[in-house]
PDB file of N, CA and C in Angstrom:
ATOM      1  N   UNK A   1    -128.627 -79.814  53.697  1.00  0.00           N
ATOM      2  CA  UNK A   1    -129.578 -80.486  54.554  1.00  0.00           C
ATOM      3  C   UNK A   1    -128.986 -80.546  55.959  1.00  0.00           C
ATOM      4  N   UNK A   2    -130.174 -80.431  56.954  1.00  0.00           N
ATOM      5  CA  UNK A   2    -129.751 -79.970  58.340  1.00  0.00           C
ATOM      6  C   UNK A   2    -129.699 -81.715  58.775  1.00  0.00           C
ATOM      7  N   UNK A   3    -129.776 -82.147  60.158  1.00  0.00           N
ATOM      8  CA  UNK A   3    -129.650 -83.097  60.721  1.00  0.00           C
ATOM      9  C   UNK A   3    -129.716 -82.696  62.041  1.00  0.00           C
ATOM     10  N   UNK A   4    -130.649 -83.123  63.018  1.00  0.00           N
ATOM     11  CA  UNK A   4    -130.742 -82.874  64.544  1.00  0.00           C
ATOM     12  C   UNK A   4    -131.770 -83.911  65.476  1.00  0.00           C
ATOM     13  N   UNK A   5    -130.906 -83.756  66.195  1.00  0.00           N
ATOM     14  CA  UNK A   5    -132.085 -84.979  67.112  1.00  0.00           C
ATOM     15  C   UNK A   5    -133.352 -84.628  67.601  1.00  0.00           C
ATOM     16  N   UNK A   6    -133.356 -85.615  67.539  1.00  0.00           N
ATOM     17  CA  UNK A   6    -135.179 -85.448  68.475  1.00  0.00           C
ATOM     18  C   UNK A   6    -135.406 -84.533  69.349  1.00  0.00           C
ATOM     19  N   UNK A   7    -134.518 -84.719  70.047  1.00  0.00           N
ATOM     20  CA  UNK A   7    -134.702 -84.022  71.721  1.00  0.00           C
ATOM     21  C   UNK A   7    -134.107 -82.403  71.206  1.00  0.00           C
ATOM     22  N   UNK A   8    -133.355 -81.936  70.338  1.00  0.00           N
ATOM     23  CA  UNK A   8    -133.016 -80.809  69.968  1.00  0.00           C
ATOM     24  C   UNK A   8    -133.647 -80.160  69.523  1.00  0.00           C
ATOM     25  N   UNK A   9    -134.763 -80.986  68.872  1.00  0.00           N
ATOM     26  CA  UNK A   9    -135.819 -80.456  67.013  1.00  0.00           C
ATOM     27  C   UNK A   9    -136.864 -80.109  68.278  1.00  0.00           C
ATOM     28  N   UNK A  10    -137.562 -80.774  69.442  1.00  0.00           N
ATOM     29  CA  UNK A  10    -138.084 -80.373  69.933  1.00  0.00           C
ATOM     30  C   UNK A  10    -138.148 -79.253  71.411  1.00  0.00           C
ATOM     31  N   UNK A  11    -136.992 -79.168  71.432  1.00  0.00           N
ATOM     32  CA  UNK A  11    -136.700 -78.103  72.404  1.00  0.00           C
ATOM     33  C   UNK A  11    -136.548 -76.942  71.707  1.00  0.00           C
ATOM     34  N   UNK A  12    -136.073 -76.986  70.209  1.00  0.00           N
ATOM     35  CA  UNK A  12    -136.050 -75.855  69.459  1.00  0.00           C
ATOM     36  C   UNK A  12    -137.326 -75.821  67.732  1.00  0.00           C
ATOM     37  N   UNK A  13    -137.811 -76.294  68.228  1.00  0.00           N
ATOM     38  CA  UNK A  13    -139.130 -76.188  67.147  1.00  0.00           C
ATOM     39  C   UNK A  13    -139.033 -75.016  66.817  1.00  0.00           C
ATOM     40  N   UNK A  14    -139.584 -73.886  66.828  1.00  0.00           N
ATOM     41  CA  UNK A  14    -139.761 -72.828  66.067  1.00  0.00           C
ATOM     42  C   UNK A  14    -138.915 -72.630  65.332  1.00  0.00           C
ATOM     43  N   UNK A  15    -137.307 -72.865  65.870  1.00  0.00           N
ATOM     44  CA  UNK A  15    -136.408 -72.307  65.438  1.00  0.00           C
ATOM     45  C   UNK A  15    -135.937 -73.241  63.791  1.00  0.00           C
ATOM     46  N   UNK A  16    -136.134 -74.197  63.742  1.00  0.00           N
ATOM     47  CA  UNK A  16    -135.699 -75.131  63.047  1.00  0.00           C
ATOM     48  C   UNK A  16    -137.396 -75.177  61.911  1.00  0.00           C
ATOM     49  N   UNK A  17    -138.535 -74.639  62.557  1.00  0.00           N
ATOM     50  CA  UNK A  17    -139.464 -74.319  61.376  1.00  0.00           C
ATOM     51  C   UNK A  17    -139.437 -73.195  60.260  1.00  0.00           C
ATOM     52  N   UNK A  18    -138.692 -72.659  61.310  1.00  0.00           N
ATOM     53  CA  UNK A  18    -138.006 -71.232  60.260  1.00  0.00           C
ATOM     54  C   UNK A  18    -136.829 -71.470  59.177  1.00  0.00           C
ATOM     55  N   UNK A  19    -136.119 -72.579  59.389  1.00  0.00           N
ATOM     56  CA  UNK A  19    -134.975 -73.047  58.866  1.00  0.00           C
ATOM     57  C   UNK A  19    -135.948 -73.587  57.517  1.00  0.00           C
ATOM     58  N   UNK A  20    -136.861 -74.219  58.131  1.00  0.00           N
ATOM     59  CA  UNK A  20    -137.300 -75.104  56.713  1.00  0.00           C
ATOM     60  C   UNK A  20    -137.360 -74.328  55.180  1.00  0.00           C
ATOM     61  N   UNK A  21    -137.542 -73.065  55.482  1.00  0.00           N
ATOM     62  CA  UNK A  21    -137.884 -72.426  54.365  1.00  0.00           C
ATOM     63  C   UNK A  21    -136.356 -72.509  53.218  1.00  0.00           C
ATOM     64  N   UNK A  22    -135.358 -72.530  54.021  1.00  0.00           N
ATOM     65  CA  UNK A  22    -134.228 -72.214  52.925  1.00  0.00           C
ATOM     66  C   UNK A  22    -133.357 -73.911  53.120  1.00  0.00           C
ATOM     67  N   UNK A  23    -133.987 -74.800  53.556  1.00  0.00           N
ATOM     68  CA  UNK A  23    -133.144 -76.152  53.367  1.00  0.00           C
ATOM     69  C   UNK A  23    -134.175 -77.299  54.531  1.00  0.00           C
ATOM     70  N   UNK A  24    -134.041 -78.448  54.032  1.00  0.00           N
ATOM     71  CA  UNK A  24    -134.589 -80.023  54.479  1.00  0.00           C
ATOM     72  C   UNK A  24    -133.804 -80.157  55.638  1.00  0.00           C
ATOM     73  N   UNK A  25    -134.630 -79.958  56.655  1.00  0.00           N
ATOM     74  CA  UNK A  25    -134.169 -80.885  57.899  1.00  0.00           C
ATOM     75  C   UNK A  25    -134.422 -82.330  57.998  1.00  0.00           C
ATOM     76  N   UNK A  26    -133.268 -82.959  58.593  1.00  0.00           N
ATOM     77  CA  UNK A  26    -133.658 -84.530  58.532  1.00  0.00           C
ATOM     78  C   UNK A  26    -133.388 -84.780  60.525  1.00  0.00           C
ATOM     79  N   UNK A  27    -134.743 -85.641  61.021  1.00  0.00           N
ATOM     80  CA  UNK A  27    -134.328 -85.390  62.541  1.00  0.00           C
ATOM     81  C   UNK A  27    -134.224 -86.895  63.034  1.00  0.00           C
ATOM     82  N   UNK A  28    -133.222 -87.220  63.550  1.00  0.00           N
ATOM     83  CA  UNK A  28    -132.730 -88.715  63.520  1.00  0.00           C
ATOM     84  C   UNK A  28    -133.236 -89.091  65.131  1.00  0.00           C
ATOM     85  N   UNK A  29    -132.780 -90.377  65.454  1.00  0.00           N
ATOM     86  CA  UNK A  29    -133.438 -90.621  66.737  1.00  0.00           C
ATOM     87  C   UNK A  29    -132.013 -92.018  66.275  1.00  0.00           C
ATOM     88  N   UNK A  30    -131.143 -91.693  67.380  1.00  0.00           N
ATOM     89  CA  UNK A  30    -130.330 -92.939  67.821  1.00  0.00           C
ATOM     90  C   UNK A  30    -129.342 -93.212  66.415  1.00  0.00           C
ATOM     91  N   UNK A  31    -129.083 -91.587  65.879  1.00  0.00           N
ATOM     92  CA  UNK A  31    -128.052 -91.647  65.022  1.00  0.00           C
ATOM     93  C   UNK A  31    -128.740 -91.998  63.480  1.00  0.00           C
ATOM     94  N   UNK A  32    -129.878 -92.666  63.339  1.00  0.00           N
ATOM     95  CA  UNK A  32    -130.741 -92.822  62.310  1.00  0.00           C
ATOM     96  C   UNK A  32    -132.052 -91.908  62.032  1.00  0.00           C
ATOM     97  N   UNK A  33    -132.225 -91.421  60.678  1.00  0.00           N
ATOM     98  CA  UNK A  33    -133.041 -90.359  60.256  1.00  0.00           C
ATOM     99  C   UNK A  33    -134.439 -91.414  60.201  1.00  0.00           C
ATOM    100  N   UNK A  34    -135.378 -90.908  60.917  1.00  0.00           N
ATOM    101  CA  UNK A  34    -136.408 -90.974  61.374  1.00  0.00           C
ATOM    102  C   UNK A  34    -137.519 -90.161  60.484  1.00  0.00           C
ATOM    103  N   UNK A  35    -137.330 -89.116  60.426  1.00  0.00           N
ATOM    104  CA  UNK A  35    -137.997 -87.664  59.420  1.00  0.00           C
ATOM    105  C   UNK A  35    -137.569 -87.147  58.764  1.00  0.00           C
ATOM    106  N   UNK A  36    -138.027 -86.275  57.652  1.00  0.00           N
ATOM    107  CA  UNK A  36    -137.453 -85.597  57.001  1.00  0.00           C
ATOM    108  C   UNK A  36    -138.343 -84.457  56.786  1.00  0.00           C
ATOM    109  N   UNK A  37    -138.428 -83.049  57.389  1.00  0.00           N
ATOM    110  CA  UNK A  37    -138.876 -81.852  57.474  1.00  0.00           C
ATOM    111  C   UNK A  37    -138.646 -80.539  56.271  1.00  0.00           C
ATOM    112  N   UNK A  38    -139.390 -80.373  55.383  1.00  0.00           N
ATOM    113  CA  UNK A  38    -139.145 -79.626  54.780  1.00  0.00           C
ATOM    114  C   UNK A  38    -140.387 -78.941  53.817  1.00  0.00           C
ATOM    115  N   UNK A  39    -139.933 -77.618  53.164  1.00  0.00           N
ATOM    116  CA  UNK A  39    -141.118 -76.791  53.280  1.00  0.00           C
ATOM    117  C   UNK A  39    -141.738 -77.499  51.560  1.00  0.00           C
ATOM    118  N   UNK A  40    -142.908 -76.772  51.444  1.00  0.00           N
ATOM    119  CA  UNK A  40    -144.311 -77.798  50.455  1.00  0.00           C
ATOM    120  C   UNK A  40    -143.723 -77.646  49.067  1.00  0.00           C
ATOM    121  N   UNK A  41    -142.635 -76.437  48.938  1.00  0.00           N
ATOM    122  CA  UNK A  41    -142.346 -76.121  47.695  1.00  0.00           C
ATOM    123  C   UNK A  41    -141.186 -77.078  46.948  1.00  0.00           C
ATOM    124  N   UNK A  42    -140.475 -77.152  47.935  1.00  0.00           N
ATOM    125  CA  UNK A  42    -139.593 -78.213  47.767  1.00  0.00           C
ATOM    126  C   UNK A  42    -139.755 -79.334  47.193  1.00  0.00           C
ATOM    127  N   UNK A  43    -141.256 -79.982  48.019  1.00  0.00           N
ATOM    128  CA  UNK A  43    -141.413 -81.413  48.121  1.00  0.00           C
ATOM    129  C   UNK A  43    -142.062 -81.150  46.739  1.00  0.00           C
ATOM    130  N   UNK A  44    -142.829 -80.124  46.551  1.00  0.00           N
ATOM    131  CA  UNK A  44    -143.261 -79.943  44.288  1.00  0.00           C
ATOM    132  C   UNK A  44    -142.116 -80.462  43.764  1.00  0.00           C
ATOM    133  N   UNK A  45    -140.802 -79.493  44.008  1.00  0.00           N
ATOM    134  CA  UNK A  45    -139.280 -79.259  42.682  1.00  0.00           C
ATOM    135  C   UNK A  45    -139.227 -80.763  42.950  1.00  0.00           C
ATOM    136  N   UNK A  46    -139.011 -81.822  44.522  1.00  0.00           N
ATOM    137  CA  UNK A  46    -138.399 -82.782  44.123  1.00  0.00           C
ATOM    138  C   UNK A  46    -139.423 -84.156  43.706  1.00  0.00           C
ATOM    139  N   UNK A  47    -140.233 -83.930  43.484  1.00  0.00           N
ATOM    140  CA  UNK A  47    -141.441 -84.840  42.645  1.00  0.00           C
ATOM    141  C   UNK A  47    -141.404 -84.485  41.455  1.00  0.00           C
ATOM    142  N   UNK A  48    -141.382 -82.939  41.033  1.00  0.00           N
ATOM    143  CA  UNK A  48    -141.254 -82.904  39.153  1.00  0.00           C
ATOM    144  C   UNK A  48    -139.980 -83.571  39.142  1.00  0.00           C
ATOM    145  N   UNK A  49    -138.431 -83.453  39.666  1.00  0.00           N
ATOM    146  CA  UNK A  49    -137.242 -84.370  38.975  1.00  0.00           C
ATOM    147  C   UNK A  49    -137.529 -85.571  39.264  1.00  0.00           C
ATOM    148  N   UNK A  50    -138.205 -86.360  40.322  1.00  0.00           N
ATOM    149  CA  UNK A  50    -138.217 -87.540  39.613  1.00  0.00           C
ATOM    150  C   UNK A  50    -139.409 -88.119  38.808  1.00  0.00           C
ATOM    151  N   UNK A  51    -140.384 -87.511  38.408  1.00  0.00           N
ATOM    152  CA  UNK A  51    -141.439 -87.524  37.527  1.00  0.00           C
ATOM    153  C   UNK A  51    -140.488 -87.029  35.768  1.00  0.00           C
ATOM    154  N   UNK A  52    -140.015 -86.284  35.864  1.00  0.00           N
ATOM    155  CA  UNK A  52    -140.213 -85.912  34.507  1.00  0.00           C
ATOM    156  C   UNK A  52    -138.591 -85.399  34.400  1.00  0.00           C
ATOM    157  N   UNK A  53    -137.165 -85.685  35.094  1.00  0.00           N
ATOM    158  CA  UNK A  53    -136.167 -85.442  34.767  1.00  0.00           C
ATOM    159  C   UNK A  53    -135.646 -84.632  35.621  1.00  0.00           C
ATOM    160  N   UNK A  54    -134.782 -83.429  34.628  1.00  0.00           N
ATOM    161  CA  UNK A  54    -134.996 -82.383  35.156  1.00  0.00           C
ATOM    162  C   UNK A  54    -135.429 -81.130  34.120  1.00  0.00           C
ATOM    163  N   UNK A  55    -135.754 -79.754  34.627  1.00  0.00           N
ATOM    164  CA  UNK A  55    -136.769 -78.680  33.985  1.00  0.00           C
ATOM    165  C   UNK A  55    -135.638 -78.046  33.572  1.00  0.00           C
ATOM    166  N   UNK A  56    -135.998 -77.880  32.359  1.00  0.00           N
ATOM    167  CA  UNK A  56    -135.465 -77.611  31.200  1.00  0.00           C
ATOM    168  C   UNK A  56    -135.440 -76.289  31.032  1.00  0.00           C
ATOM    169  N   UNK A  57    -134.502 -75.275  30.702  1.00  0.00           N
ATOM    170  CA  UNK A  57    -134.604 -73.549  30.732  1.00  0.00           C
ATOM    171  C   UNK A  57    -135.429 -73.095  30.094  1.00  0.00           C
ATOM    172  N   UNK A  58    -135.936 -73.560  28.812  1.00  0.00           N
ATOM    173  CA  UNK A  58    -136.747 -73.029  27.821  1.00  0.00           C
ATOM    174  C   UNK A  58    -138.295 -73.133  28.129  1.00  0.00           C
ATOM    175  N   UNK A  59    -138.436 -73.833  29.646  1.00  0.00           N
ATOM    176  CA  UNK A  59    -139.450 -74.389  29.870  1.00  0.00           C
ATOM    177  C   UNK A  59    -140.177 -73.800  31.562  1.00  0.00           C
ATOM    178  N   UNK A  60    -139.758 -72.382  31.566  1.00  0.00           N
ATOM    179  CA  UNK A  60    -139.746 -72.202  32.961  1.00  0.00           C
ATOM    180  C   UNK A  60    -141.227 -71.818  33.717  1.00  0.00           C
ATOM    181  N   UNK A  61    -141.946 -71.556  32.406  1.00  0.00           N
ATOM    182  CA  UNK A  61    -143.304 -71.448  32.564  1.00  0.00           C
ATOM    183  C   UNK A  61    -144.251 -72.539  32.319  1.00  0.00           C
ATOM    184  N   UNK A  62    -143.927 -73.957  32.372  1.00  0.00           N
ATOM    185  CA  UNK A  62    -144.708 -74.673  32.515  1.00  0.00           C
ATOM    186  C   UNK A  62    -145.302 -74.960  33.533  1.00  0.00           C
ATOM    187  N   UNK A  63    -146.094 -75.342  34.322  1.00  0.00           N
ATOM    188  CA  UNK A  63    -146.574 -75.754  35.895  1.00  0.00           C
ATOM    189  C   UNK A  63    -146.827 -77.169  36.049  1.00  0.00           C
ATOM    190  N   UNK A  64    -146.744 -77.483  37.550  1.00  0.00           N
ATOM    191  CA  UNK A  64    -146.473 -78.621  37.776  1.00  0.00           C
ATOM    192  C   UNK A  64    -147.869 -79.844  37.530  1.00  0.00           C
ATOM    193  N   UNK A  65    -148.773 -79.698  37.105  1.00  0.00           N
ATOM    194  CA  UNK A  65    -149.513 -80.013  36.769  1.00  0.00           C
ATOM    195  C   UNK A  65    -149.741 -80.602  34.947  1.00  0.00           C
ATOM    196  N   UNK A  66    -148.931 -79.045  34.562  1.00  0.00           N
ATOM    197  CA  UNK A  66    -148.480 -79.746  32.596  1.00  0.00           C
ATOM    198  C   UNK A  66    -147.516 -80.860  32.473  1.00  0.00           C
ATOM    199  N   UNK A  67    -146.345 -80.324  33.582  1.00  0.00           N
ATOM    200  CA  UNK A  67    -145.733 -81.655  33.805  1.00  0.00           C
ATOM    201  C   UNK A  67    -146.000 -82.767  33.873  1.00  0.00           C
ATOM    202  N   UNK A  68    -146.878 -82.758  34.872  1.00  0.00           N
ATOM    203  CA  UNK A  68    -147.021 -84.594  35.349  1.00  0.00           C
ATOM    204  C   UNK A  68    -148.189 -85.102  34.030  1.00  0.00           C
ATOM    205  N   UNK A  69    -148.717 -84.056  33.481  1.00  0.00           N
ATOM    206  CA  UNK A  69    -149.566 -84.709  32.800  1.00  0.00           C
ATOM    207  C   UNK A  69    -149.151 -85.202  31.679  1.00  0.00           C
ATOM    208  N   UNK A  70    -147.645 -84.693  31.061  1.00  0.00           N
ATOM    209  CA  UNK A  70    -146.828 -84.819  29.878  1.00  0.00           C
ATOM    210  C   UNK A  70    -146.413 -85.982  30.347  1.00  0.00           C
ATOM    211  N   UNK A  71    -145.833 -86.422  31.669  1.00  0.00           N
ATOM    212  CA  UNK A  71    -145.316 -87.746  32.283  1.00  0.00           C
ATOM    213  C   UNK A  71    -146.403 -88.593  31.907  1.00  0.00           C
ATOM    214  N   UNK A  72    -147.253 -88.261  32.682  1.00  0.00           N
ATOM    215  CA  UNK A  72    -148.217 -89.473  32.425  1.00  0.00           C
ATOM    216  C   UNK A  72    -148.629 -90.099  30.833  1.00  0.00           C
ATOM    217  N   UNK A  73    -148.969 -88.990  30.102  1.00  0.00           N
ATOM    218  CA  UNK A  73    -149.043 -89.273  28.616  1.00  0.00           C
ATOM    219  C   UNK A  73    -147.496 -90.435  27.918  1.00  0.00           C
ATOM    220  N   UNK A  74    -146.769 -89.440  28.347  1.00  0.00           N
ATOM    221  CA  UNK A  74    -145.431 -90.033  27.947  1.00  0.00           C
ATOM    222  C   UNK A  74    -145.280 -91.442  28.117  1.00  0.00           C
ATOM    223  N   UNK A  75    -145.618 -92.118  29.349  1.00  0.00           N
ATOM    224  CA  UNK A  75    -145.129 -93.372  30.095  1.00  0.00           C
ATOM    225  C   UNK A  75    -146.456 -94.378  29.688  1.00  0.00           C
ATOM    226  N   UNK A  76    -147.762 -93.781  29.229  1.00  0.00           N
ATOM    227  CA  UNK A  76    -148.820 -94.384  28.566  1.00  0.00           C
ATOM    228  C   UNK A  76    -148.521 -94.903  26.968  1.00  0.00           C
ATOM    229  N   UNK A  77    -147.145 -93.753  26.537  1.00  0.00           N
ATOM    230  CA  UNK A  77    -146.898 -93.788  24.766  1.00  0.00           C
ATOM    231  C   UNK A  77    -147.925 -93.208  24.048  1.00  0.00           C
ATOM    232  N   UNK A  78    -148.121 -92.226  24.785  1.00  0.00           N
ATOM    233  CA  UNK A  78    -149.386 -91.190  23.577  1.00  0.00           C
ATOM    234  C   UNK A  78    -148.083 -89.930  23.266  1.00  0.00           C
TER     235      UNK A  78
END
């Protein structure tokens, strides 16, 4: 995970939108993280681990949708 200020993230925008793809930028303002920038796929992987653990090898073709719905069942006790 990246870390950059305000005044950096916006003098270099493009450059740091391109970054998003391979890691989470976090953009602080006065030494404290303010944002946290990162691309849509990510923000899926890190909602299934804290929804449902973590994904299991035998399980690589499930989608994130069977998931949450196994969560939800699960945490109901069906």
């Amino acid at each position: 995970m990246c870390n950059v200020n305000v005044t950096e993230f916006r003098n270099n925008i493009f450059h740091y939108l391109n970054m998003i793809t391979n890691e989470s930028i976090n953009i602080t303002k006065n030494g404290e993280v303010v944002a946290v920038l990162s691309s849509p796929e990510s923000n899926y992987y890190n909602t299934l681990i804290r929804l449902c653990g973590c994904l299991k090898d035998d399980e690589p073709e499930k989608s994130y949708d069977e998931m949450i719905g196994e969560e939800i069942l699960k945490r109901c006790g069906f």
